[in-house]
N, C-alpha and C. Protein backbone atom coordinates (compact mmCIF):
# COMPACT_ATOMS: atom_id res chain seq x y z
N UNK A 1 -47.76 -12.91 102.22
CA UNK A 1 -48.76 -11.86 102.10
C UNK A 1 -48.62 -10.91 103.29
N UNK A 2 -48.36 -9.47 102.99
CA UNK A 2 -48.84 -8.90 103.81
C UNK A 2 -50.08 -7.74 104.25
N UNK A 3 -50.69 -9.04 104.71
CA UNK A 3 -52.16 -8.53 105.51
C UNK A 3 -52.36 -7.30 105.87
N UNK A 4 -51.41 -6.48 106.83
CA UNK A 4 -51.78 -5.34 107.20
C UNK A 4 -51.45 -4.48 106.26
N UNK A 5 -50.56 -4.25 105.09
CA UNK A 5 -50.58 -3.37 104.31
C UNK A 5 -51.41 -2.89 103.49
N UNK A 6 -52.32 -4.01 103.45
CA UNK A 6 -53.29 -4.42 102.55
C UNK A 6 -54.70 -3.70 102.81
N UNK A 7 -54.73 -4.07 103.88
CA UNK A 7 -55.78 -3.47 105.09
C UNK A 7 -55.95 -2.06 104.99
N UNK A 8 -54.29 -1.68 105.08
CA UNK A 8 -54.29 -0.40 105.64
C UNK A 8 -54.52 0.32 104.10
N UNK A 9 -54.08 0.05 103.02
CA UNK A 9 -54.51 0.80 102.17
C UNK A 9 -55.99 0.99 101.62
N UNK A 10 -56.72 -0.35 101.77
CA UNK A 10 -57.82 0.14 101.73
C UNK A 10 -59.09 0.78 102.78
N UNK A 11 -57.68 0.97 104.26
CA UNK A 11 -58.74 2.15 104.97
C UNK A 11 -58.45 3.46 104.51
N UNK A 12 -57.67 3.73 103.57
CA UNK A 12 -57.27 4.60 103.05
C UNK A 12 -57.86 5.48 102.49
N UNK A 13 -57.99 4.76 101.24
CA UNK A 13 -58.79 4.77 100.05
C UNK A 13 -60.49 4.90 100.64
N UNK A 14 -60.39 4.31 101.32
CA UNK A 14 -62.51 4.43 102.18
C UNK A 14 -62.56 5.47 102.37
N UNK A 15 -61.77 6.54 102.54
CA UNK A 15 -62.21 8.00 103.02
C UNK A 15 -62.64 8.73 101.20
N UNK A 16 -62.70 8.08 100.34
CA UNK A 16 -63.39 8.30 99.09
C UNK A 16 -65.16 8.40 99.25
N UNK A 17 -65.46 7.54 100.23
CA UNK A 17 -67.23 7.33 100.11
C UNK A 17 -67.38 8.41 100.78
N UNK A 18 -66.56 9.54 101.49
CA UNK A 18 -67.00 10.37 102.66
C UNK A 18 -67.27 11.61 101.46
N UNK A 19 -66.39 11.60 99.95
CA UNK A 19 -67.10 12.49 98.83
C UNK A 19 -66.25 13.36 99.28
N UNK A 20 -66.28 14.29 98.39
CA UNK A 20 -65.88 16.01 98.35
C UNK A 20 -64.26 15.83 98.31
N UNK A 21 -63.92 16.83 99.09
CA UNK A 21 -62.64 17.07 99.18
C UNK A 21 -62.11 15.71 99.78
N UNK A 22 -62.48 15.02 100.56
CA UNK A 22 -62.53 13.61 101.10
C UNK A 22 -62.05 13.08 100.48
N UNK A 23 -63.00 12.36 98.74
CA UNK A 23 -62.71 11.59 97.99
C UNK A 23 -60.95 12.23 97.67
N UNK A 24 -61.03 13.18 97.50
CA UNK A 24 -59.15 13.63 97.06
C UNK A 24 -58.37 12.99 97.64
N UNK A 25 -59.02 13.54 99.02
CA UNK A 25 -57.82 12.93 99.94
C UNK A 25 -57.76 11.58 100.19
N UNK A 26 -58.73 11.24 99.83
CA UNK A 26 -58.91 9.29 99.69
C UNK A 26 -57.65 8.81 99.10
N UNK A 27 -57.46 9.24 97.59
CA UNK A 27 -56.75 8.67 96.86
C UNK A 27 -55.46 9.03 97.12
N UNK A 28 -55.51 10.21 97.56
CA UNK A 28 -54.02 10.59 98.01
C UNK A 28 -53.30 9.78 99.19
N UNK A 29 -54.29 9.49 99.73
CA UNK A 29 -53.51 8.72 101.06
C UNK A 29 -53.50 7.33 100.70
N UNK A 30 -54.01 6.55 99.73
CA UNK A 30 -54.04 5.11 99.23
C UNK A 30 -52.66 5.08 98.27
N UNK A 31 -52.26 6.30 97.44
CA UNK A 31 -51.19 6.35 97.04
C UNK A 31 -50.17 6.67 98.23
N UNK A 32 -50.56 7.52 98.84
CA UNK A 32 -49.25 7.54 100.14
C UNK A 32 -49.23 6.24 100.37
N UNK A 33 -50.03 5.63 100.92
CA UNK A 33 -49.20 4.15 101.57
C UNK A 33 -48.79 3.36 100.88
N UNK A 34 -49.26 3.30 99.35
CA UNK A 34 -48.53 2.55 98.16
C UNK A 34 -47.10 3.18 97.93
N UNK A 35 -46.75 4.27 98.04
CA UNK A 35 -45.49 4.68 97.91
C UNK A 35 -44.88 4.41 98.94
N UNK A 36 -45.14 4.66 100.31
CA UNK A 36 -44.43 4.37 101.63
C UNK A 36 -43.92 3.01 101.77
N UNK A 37 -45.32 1.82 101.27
CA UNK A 37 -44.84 0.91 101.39
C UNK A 37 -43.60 0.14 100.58
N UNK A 38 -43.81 0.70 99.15
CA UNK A 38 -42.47 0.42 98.34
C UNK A 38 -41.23 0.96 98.38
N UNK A 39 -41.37 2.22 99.16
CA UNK A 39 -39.99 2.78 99.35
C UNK A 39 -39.58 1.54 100.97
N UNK A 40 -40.28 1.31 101.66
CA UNK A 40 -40.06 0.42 102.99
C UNK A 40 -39.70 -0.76 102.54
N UNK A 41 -40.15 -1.33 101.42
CA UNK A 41 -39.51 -2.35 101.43
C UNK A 41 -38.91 -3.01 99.98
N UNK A 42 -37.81 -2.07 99.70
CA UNK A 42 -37.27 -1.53 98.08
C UNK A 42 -36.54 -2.79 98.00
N UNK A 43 -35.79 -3.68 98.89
CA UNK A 43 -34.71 -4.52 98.56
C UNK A 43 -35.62 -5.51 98.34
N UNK A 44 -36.51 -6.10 98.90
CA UNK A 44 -37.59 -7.03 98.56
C UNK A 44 -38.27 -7.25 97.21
N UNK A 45 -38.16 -5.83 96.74
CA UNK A 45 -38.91 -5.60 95.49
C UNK A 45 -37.89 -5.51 94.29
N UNK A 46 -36.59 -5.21 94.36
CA UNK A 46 -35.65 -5.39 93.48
C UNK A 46 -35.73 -6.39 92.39
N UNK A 47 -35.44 -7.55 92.98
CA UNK A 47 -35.13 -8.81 92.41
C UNK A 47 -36.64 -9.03 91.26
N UNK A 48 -37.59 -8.13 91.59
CA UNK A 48 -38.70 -8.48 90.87
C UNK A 48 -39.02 -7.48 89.51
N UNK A 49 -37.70 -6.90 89.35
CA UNK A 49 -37.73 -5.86 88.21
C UNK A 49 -36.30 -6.15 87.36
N UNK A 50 -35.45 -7.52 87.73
CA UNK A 50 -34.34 -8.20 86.97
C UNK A 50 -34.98 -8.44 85.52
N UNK A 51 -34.80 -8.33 84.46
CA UNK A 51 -35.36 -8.54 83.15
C UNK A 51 -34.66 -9.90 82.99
N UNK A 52 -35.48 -10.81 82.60
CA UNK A 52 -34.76 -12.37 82.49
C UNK A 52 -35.30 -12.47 81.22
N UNK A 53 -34.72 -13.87 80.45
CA UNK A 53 -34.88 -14.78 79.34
C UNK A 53 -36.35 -14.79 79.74
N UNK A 54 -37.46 -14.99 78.27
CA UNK A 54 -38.82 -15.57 78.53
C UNK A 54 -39.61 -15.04 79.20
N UNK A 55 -39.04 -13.49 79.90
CA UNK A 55 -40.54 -11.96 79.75
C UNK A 55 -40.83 -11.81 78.82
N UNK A 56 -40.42 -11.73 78.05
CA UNK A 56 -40.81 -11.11 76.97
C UNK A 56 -42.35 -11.43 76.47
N UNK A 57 -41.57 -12.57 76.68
CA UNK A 57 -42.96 -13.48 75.89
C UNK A 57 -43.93 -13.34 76.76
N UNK A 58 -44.09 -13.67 77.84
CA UNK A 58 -44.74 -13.45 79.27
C UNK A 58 -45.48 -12.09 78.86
N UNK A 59 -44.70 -11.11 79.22
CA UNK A 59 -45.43 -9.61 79.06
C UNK A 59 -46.11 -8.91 77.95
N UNK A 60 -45.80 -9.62 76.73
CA UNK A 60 -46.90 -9.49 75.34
C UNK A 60 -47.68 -10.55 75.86
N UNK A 61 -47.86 -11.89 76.05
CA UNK A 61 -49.02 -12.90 76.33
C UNK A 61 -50.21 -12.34 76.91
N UNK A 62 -49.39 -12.24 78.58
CA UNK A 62 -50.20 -11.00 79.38
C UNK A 62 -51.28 -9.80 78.93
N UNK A 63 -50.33 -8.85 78.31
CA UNK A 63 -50.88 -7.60 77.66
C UNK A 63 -51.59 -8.14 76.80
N UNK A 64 -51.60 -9.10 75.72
CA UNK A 64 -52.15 -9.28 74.49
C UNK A 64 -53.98 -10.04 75.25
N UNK A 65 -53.30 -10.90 76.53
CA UNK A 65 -54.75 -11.13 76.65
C UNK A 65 -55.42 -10.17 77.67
N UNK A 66 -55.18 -9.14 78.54
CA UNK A 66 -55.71 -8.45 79.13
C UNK A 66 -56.59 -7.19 77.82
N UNK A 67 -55.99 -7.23 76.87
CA UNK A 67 -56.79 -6.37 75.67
C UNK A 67 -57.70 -6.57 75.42
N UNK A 68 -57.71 -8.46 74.42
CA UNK A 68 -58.75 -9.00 74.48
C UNK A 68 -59.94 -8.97 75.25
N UNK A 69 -59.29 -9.21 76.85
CA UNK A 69 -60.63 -9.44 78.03
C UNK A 69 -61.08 -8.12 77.98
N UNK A 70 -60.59 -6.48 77.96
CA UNK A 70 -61.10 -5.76 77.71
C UNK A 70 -62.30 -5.43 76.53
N UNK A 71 -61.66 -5.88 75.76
CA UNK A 71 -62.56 -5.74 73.86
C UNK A 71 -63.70 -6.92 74.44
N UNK A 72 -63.34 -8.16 75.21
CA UNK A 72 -64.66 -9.20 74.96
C UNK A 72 -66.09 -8.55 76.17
N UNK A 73 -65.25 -7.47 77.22
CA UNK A 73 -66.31 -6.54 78.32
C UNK A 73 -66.93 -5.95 77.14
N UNK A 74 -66.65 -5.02 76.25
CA UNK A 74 -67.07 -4.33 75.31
C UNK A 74 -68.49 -4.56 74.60
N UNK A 75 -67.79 -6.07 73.80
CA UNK A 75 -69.05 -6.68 73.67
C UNK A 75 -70.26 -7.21 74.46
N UNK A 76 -70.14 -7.36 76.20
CA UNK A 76 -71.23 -7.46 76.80
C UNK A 76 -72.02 -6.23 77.34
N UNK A 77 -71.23 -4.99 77.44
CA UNK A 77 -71.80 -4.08 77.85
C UNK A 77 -71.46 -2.91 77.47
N UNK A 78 -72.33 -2.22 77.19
CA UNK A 78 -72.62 -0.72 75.96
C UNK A 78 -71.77 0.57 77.41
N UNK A 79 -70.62 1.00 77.08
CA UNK A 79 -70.37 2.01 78.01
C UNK A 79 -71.35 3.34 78.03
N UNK A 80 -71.98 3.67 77.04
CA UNK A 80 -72.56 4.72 76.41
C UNK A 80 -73.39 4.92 77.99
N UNK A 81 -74.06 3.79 78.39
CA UNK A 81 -75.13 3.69 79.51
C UNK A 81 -74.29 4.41 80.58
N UNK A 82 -73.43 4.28 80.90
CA UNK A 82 -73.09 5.19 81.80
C UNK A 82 -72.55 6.28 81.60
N UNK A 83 -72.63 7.52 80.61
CA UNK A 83 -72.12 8.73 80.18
C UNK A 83 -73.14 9.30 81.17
N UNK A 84 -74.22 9.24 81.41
CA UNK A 84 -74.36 10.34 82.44
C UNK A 84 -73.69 10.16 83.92
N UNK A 85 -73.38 9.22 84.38
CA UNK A 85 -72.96 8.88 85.47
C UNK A 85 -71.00 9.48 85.26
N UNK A 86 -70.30 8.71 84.94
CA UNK A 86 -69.02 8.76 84.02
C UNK A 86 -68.70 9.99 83.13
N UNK A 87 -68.67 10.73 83.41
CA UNK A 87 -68.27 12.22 82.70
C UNK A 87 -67.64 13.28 82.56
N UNK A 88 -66.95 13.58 81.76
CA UNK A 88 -65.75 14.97 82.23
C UNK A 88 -66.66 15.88 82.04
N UNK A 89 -65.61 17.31 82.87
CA UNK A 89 -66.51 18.88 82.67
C UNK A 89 -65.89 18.82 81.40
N UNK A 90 -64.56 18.53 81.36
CA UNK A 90 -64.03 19.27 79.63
C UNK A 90 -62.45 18.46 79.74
N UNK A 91 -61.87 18.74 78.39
CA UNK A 91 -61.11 17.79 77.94
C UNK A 91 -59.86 17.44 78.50
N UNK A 92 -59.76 19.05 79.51
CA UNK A 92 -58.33 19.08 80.18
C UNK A 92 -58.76 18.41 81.41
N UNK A 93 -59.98 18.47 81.95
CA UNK A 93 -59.64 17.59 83.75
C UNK A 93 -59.59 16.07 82.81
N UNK A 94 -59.89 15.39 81.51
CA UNK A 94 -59.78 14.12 81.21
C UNK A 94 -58.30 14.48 81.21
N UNK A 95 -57.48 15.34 80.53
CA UNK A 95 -55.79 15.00 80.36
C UNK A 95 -55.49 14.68 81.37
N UNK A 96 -55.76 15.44 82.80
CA UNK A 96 -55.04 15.66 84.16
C UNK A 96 -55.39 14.25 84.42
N UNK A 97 -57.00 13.60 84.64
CA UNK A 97 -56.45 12.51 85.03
C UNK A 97 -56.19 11.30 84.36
N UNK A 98 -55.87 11.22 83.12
CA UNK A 98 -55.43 10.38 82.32
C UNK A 98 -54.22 10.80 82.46
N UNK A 99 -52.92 11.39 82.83
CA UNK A 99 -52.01 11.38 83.16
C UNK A 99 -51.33 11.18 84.72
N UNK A 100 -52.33 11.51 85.25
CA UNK A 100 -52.10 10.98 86.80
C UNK A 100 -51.86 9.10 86.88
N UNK A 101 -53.19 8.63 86.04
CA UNK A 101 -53.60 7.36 85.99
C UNK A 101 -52.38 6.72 85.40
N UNK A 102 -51.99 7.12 84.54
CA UNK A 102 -50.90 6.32 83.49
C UNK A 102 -49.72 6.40 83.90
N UNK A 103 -48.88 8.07 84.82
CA UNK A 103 -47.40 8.64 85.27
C UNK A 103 -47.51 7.96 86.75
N UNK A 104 -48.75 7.39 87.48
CA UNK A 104 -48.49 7.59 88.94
C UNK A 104 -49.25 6.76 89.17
N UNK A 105 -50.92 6.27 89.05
CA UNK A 105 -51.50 5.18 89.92
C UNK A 105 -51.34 3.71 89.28
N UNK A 106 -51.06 3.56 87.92
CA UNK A 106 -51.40 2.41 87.63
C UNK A 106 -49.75 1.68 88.16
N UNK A 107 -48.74 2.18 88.00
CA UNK A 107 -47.42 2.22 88.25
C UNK A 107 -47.57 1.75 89.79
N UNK A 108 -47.62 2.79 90.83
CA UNK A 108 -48.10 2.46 92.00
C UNK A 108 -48.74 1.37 92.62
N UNK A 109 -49.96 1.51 92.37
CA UNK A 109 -50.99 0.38 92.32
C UNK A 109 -50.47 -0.93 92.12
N UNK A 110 -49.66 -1.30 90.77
CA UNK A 110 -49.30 -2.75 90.68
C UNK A 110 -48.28 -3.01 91.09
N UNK A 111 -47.66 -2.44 91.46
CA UNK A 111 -45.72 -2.44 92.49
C UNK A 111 -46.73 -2.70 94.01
N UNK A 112 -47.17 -2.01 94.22
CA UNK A 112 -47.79 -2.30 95.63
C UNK A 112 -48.54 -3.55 95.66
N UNK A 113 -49.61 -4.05 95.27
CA UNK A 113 -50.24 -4.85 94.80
C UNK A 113 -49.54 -6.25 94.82
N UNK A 114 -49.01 -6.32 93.56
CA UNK A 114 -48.21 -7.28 93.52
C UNK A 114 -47.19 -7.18 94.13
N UNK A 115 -46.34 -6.47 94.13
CA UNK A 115 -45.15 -6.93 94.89
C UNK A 115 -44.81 -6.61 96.42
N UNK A 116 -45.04 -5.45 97.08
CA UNK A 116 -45.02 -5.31 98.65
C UNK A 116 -46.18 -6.11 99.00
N UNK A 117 -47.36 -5.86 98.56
CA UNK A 117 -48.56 -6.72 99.41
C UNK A 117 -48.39 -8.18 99.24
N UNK A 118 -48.28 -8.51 98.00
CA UNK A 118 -48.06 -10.12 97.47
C UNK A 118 -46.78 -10.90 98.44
N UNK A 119 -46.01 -10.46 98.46
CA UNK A 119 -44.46 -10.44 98.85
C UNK A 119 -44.24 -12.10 98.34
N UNK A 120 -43.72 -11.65 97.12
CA UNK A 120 -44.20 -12.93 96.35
C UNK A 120 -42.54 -14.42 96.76
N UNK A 121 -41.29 -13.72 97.17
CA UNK A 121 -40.62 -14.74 97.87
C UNK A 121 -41.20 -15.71 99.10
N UNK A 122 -42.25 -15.27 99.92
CA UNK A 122 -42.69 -15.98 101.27
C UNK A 122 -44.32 -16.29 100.91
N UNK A 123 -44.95 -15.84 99.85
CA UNK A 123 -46.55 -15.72 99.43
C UNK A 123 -46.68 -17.24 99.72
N UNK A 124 -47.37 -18.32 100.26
CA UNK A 124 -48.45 -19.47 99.68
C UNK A 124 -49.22 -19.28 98.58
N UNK A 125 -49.10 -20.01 97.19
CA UNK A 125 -49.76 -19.48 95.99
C UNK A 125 -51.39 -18.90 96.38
N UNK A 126 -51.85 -20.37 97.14
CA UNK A 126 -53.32 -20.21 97.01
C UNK A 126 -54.00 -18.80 98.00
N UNK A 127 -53.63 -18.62 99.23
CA UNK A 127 -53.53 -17.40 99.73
C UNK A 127 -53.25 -16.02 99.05
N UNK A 128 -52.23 -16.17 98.30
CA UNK A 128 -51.61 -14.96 97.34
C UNK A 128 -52.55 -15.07 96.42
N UNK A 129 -53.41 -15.94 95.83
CA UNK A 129 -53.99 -15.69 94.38
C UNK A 129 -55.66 -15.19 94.93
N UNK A 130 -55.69 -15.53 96.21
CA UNK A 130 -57.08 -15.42 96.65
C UNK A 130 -56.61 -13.43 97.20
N UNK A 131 -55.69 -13.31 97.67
CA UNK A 131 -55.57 -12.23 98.26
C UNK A 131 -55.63 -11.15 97.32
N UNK A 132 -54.99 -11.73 96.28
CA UNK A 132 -55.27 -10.31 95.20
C UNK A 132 -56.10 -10.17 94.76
N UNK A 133 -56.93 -11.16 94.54
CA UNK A 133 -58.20 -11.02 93.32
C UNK A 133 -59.43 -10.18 94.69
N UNK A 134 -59.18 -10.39 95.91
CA UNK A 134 -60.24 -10.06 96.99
C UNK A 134 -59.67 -8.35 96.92
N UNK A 135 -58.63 -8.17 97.35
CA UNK A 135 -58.22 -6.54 97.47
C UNK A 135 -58.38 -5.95 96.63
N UNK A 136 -58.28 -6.51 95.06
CA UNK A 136 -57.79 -5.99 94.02
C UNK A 136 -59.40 -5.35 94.07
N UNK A 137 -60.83 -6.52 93.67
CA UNK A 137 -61.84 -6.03 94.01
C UNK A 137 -62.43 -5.05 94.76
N UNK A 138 -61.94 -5.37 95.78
CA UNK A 138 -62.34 -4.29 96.80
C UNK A 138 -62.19 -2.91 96.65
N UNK A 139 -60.80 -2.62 96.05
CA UNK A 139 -60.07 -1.19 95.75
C UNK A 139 -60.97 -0.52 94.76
N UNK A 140 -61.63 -1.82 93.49
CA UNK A 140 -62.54 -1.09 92.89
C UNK A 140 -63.78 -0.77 93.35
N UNK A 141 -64.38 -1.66 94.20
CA UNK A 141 -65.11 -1.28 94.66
C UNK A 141 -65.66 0.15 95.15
N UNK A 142 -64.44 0.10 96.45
CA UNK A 142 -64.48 1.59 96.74
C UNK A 142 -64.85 2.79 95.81
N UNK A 143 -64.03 2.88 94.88
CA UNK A 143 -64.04 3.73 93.60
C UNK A 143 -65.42 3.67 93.12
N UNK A 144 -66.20 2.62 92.17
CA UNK A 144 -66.97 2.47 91.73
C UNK A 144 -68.24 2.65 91.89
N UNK A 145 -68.58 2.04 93.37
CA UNK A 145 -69.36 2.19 94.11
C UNK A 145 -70.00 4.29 94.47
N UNK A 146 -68.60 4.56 95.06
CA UNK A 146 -68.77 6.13 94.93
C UNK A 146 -69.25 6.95 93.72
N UNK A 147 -68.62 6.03 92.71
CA UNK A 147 -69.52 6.96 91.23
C UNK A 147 -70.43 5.88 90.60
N UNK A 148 -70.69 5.13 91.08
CA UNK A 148 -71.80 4.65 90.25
C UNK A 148 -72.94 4.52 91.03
N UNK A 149 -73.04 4.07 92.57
CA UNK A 149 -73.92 3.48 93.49
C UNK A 149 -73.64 2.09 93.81
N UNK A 150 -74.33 1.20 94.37
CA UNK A 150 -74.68 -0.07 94.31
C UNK A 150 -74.01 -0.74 93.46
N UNK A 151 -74.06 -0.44 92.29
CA UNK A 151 -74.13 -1.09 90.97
C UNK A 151 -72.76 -1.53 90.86
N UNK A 152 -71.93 -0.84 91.82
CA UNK A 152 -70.14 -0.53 91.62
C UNK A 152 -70.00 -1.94 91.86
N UNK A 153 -70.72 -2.61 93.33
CA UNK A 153 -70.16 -4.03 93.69
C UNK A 153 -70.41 -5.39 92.36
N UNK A 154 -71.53 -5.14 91.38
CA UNK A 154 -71.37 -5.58 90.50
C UNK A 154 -70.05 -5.58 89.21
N UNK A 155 -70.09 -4.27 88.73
CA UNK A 155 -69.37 -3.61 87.87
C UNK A 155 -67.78 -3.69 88.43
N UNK A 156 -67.65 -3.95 89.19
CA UNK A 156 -66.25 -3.77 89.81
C UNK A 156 -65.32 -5.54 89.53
N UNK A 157 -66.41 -6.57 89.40
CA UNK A 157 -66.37 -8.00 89.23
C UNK A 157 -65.07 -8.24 88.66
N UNK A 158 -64.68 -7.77 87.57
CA UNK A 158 -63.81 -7.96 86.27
C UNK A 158 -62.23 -7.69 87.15
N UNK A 159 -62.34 -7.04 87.89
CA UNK A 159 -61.19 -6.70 88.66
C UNK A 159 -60.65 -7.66 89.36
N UNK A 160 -61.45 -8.39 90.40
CA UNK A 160 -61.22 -9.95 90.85
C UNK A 160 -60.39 -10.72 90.29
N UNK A 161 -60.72 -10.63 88.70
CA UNK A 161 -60.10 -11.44 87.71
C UNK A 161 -59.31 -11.17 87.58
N UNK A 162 -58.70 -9.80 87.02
CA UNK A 162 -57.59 -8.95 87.08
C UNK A 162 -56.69 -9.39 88.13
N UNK A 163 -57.07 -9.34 89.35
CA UNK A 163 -55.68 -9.24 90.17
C UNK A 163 -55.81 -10.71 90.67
N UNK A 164 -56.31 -11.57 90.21
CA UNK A 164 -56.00 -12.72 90.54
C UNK A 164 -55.05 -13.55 89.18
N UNK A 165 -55.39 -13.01 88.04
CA UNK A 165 -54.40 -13.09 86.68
C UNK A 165 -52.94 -12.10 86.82
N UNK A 166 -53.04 -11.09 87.81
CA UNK A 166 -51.99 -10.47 87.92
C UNK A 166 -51.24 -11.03 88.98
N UNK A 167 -51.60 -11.42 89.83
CA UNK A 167 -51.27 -12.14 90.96
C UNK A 167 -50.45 -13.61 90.61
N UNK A 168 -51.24 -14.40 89.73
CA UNK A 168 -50.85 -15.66 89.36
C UNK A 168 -49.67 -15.47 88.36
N UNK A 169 -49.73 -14.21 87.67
CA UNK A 169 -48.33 -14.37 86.27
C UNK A 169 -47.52 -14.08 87.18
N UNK A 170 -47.29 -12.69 88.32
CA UNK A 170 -46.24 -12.54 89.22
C UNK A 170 -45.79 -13.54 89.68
N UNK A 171 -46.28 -14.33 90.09
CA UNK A 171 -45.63 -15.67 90.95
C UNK A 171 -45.00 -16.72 90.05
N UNK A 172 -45.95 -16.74 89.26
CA UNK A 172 -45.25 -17.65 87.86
C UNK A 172 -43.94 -17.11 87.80
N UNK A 173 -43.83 -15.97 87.17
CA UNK A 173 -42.46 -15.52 86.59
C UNK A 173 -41.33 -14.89 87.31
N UNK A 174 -42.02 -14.53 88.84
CA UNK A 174 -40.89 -13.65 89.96
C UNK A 174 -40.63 -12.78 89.18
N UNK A 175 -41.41 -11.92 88.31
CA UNK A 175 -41.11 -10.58 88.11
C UNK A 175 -42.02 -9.71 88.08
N UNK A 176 -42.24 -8.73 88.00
CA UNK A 176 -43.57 -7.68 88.29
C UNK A 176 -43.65 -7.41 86.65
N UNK A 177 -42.49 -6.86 85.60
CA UNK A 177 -43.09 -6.89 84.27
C UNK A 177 -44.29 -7.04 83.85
N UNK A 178 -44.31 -8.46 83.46
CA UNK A 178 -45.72 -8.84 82.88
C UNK A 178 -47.04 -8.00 83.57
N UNK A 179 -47.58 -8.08 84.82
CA UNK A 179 -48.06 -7.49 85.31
C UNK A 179 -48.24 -5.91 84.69
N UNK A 180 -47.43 -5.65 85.45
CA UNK A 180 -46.98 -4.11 85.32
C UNK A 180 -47.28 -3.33 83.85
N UNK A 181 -46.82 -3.99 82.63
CA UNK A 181 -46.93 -3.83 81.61
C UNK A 181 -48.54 -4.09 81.00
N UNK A 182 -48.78 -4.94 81.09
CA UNK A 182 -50.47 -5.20 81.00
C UNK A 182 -51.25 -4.45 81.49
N UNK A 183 -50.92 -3.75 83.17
CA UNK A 183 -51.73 -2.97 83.59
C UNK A 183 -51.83 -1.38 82.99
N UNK A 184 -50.77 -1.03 82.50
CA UNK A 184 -50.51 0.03 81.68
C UNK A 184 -51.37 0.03 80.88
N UNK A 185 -51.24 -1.25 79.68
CA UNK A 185 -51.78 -1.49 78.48
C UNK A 185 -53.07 -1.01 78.50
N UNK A 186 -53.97 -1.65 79.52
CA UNK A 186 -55.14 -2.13 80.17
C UNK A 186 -55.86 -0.63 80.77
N UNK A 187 -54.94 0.05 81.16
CA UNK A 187 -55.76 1.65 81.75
C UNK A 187 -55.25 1.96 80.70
N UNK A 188 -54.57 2.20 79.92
CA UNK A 188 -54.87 3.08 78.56
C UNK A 188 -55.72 2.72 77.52
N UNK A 189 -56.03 1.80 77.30
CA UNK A 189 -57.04 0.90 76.80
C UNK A 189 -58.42 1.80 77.26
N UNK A 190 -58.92 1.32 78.62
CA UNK A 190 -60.25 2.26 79.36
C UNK A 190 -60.00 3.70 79.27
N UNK A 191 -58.63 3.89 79.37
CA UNK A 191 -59.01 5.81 79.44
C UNK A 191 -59.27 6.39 77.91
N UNK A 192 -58.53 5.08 76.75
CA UNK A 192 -58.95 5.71 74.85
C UNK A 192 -60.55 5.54 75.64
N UNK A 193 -61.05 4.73 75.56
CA UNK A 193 -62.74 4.39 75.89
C UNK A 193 -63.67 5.57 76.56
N UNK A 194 -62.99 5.73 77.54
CA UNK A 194 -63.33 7.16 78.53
C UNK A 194 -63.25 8.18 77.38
N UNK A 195 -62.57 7.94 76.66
CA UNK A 195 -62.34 9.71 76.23
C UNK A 195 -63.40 9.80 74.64
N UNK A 196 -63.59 8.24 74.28
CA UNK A 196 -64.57 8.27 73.06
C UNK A 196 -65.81 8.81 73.93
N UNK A 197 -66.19 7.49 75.01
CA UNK A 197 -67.53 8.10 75.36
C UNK A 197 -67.97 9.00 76.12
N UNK A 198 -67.41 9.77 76.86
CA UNK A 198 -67.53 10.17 78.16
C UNK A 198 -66.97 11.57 77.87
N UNK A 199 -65.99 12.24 76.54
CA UNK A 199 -66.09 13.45 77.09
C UNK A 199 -66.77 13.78 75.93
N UNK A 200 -66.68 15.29 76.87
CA UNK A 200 -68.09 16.66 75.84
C UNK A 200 -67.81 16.46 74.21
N UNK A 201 -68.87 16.57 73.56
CA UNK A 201 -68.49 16.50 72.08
C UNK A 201 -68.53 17.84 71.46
């Protein structure tokens, strides 16, 4: 695990609660160090993008149950409740960042995540599975918290799970795939959702 990368991206990302032009630059600099850090340590991360026998299966399993856990949130909680909170001005700032999300953070995010932060050749499982599901949280936090209030450290819960299921298949399989692919699945999944409830009709 590495601790300080970890750290450092989510002092990053904290300059989001400061709002305004802030929050921009929040995310911009949480992606800078997610990119910095994967370009720093590219040979490390190689070996974890080899396509082997038995991804396959792995990365539909994955995806197929990260859908599910999405569809079974669904059924506990009505998104509708947060359309005033959660809202586009209009349909093009939803394209812009539904294409940011899908071409650049979710990509980012789980290469960093799992594989520079995890550093899944030297990780201790139980450390590595605790480390992701804690950051992974946290990252939402940040986010959530800023647009929702309070409520974010609740609402943000599901993420824990997330990167501790993303955390645990990486190590299982020494490849980022599964992961990677699920997480795709998984923000396009929330952004169809975003775009039923949340933009202008």
């Amino acid at each position: 695990m590495r601790w300080p990368l970890g750290l450092l991206a989510l002092a990053a990302l904290s300059l989001v609660f400061l709002g305004g032009a802030w929050g921009n630059l929040g995310l911009l600099a949480y992606h800078g160090v997610c990119a910095t850090s994967l370009f720093r340590h590219r040979r490390s991360l190689r070996p974890l993008f080899a396509w082997r026998d038995g991804l396959g299966a792995w990365t539909l399993g994955t995806t197929l149950a990260f859908l599910a856990g999405l569809g079974l949130l669904l059924l506990l909680w009505d998104p509708a409740r947060a359309r005033g909170v959660l809202s586009f001005p209009s349909a093009r700032a939803f394209a812009l960042t539904a294409a940011y999300t899908m071409l650049l953070h979710a990509s980012l995010e789980e290469i960093f995540w799992r594989g520079a932060f995890t550093d899944v050749e030297n990780a201790r499982p139980a450390a590595a599975l605790l480390g992701n599901a804690l950051t992974f949280y946290l990252v939402h936090v940040i986010a959530l918290t800023n647009a929702v209030g309070g409520w974010g450290w609740v609402a943000a819960l599901p993420t824990a799970a997330a990167g501790l299921a993303w955390g645990w298949v990486t190590l299982r399989t020494r490849s980022l795939w599964p992961a990677l692919v699920s997480h795709w699945a998984a923000d396009a999944a929330i952004l169809a959702a975003m775009a039923y409830y949340y933009l202008p009709s």
